[in-house]
N, C-alpha and C. Protein backbone atom coordinates (compact mmCIF):
# COMPACT_ATOMS: atom_id res chain seq x y z
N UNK A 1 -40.32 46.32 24.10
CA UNK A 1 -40.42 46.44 25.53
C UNK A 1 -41.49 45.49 26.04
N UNK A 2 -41.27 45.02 27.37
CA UNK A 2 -42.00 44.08 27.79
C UNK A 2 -42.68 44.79 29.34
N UNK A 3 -43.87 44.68 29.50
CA UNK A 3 -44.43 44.67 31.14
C UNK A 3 -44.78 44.21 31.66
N UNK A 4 -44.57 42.98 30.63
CA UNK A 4 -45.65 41.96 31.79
C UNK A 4 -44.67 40.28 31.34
N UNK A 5 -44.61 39.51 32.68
CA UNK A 5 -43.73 38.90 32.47
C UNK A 5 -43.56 37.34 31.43
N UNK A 6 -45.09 37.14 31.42
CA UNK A 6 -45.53 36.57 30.40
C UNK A 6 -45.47 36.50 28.89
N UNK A 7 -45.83 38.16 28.50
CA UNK A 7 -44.85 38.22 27.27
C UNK A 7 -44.00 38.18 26.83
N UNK A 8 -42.77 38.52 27.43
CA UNK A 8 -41.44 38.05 26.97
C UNK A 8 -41.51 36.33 26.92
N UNK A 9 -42.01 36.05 28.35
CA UNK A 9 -41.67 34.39 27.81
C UNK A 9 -42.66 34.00 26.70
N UNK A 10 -43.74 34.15 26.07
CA UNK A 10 -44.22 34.22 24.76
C UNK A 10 -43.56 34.21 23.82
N UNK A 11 -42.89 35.18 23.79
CA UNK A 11 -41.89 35.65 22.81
C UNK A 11 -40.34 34.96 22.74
N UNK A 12 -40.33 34.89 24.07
CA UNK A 12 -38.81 33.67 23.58
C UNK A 12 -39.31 32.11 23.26
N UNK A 13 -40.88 31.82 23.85
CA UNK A 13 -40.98 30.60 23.43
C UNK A 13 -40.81 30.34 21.77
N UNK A 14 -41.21 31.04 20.62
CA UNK A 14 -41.57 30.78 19.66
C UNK A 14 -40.52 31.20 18.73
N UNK A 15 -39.30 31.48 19.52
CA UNK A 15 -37.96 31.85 18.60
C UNK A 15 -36.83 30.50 18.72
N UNK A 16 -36.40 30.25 17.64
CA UNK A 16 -35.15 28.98 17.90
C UNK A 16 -34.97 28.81 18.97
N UNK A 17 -33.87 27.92 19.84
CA UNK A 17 -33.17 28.20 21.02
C UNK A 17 -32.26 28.96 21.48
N UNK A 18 -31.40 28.83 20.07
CA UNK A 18 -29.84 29.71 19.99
C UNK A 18 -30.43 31.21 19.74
N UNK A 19 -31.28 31.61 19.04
CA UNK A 19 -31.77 32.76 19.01
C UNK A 19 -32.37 33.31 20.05
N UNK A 20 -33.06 32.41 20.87
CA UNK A 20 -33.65 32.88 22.70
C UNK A 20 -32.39 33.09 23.14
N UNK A 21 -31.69 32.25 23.15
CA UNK A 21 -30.40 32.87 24.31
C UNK A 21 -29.84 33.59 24.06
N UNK A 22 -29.53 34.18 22.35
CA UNK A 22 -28.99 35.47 22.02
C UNK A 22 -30.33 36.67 22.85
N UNK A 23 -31.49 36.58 22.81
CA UNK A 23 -31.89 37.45 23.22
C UNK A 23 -32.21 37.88 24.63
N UNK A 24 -32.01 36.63 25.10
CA UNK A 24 -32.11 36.49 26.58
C UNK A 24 -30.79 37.76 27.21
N UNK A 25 -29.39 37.13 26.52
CA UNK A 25 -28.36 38.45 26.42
C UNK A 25 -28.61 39.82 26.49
N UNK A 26 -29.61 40.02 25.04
CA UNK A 26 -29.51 41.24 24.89
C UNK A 26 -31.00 41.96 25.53
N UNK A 27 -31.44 41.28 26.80
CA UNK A 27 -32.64 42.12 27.31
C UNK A 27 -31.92 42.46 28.72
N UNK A 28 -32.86 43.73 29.04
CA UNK A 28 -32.36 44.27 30.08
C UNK A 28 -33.33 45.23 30.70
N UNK A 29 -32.99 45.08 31.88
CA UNK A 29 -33.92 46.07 32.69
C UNK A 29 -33.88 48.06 32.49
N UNK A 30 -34.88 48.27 31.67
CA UNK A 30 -34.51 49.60 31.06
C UNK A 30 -34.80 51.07 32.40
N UNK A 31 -35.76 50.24 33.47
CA UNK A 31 -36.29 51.40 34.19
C UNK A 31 -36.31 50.61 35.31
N UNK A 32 -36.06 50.94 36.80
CA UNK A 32 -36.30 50.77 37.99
C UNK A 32 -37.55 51.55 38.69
N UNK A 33 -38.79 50.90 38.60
CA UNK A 33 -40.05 52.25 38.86
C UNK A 33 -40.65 51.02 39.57
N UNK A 34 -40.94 51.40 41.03
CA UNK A 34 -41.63 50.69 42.07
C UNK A 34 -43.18 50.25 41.52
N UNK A 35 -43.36 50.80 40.76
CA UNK A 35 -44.84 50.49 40.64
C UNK A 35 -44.97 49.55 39.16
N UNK A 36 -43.66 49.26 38.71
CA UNK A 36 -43.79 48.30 38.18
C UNK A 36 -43.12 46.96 38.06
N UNK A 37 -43.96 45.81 38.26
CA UNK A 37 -43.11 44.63 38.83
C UNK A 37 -42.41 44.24 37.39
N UNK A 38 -42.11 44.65 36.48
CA UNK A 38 -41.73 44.25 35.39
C UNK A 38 -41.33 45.09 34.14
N UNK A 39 -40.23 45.09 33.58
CA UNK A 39 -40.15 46.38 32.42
C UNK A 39 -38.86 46.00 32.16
N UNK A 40 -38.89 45.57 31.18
CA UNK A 40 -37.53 45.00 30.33
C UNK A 40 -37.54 45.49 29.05
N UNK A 41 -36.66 45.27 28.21
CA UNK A 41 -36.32 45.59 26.60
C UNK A 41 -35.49 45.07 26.22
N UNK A 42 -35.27 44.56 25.35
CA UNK A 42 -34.53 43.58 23.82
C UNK A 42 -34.27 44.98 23.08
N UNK A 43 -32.75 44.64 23.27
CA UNK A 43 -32.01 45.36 22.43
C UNK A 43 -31.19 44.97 21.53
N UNK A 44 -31.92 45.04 20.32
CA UNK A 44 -31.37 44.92 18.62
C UNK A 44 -31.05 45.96 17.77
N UNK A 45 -29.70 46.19 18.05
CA UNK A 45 -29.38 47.12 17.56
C UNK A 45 -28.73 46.95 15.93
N UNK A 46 -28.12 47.37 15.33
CA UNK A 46 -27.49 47.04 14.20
C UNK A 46 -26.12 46.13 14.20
N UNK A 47 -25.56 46.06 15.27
CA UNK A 47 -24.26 44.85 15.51
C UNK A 47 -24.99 44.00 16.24
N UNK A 48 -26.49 43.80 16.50
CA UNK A 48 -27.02 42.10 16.83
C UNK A 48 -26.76 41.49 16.17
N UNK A 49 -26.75 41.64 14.46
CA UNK A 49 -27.22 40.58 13.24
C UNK A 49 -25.78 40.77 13.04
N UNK A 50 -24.80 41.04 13.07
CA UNK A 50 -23.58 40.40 12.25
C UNK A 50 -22.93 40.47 13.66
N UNK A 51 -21.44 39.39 13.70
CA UNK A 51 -20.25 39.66 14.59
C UNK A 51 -19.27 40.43 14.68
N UNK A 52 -18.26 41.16 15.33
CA UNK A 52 -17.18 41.92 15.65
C UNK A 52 -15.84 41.37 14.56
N UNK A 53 -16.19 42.09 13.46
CA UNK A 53 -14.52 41.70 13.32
C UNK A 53 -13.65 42.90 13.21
N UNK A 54 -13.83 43.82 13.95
CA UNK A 54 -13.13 44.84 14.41
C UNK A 54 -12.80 45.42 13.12
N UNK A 55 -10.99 46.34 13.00
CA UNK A 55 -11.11 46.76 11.57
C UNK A 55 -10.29 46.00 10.06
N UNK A 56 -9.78 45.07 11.19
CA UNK A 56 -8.79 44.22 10.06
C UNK A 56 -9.97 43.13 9.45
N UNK A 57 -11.01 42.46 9.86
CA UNK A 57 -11.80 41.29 9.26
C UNK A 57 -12.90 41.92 8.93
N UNK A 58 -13.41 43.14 9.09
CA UNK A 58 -14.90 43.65 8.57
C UNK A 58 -15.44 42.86 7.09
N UNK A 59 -16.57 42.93 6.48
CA UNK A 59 -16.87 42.50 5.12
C UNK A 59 -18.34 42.93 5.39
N UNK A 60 -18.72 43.62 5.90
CA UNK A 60 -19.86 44.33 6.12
C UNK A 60 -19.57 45.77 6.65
N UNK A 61 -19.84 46.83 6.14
CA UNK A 61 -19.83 48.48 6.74
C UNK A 61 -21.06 49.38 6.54
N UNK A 62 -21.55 49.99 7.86
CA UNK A 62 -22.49 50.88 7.91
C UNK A 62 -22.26 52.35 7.17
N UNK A 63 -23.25 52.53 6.12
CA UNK A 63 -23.35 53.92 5.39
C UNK A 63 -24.84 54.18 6.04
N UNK A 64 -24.31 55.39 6.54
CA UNK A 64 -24.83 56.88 7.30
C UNK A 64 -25.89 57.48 6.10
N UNK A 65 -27.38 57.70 6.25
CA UNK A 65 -28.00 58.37 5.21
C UNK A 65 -27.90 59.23 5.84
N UNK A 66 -27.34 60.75 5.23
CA UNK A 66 -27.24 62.43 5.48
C UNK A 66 -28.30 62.76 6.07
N UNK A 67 -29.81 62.30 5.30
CA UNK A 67 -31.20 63.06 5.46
C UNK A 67 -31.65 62.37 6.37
N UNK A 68 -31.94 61.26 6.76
CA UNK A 68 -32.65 60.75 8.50
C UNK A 68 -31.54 59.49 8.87
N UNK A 69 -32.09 59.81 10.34
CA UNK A 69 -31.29 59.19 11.01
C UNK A 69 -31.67 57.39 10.91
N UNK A 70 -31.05 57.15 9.54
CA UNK A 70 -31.19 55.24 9.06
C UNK A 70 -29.19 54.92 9.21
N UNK A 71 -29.28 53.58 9.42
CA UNK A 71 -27.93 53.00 8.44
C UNK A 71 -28.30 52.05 7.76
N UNK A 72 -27.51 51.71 6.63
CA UNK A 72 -27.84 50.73 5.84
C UNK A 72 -26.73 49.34 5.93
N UNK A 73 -26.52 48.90 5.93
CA UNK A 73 -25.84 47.68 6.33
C UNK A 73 -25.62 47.50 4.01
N UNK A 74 -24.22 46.92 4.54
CA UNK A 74 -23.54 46.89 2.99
C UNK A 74 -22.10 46.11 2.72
N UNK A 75 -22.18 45.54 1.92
CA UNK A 75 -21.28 44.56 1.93
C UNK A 75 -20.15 45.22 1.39
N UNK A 76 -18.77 45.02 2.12
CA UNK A 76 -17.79 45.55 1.65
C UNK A 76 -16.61 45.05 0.65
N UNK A 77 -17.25 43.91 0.13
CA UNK A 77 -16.40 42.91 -0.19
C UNK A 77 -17.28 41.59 -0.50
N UNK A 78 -17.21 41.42 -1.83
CA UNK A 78 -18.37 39.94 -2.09
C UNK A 78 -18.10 39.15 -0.74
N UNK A 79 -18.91 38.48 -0.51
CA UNK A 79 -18.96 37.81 0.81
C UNK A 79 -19.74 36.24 0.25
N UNK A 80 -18.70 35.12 0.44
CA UNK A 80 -18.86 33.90 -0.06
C UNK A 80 -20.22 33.19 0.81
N UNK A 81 -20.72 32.21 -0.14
CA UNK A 81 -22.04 31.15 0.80
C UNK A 81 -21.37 31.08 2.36
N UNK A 82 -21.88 31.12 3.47
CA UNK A 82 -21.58 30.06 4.18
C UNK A 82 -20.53 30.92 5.26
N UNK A 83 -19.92 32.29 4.52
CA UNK A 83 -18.83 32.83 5.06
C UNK A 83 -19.47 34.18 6.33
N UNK A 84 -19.21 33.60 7.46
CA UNK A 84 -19.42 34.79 8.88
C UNK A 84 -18.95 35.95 8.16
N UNK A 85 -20.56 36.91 8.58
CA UNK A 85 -20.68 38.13 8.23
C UNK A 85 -19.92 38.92 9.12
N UNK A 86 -19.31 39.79 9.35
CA UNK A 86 -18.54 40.27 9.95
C UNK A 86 -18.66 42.18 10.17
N UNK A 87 -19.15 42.54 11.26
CA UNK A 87 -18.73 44.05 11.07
C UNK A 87 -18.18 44.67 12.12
N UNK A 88 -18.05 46.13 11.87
CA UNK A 88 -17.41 46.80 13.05
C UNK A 88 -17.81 47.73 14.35
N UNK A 89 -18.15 46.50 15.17
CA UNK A 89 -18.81 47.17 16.25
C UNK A 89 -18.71 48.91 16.67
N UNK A 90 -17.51 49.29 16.57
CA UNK A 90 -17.07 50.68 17.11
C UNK A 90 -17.66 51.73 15.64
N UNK A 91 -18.03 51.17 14.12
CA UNK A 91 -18.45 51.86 12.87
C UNK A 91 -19.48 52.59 13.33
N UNK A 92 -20.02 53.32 12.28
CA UNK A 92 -21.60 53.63 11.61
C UNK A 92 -21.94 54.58 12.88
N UNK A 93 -21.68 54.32 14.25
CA UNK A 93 -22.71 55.20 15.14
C UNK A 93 -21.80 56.26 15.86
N UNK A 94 -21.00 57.08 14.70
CA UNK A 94 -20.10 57.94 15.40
C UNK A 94 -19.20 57.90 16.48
N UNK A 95 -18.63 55.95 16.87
CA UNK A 95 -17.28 56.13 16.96
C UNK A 95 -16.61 55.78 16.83
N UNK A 96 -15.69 56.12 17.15
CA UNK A 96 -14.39 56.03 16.56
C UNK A 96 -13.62 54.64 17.02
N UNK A 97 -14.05 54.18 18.41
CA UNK A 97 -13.26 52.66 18.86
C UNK A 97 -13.77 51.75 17.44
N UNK A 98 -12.61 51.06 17.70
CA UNK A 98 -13.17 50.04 16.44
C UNK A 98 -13.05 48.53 17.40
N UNK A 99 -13.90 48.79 18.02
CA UNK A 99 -15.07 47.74 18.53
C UNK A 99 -13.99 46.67 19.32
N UNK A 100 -12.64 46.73 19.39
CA UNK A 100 -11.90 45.82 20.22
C UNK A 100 -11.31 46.05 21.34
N UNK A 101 -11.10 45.25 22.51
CA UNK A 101 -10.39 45.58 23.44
C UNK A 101 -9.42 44.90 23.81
């Protein structure tokens, strides 16, 4: 989370480019509160780091630990040098869409 508007740009200065603009995407205004001129959040969730390949191209699947609330990210299928990681947006967080529309 960010409050001040300086830090975020801190923080996107010193990341790649293509990686700023992925995050530039994924920030967002989390709270509307008059008394603050600023309040954003970067949201990295577990489908930031791989892409959508819905349920026919997956090669990555989220296993659920029973005892706390973790996932583990796991390859479903040797996955070659070089080859887009792929998972299923709609997996792992209890639902059931499989991530396409």
């Amino acid at each position: 989370e960010f409050f001040v508007r300086d830090d975020l740009n801190r923080y996107l200065a010193v990341l790649p480019t293509d990686l700023a603009c992925d995050v530039i995407l994924w920030t967002y205004n989390i709270e509307e509160d008059p008394t603050k001129d600023f309040y954003f959040s970067v949201d990295l969730d577990l489908g930031t780091f791989c892409n959508n390949g819905g349920s026919d191209h997956t090669n990555l699947v989220w296993e659920a630990n029973k005892h706390v609330d973790v996932y583990a990210a796991v390859a479903a299928r040797d996955i070659a040098a070089g080859e887009e990681v792929l998972c299923n947006y709609g997996s792992g967080a209890g639902d059931e869409d499989d991530g396409e529309e």
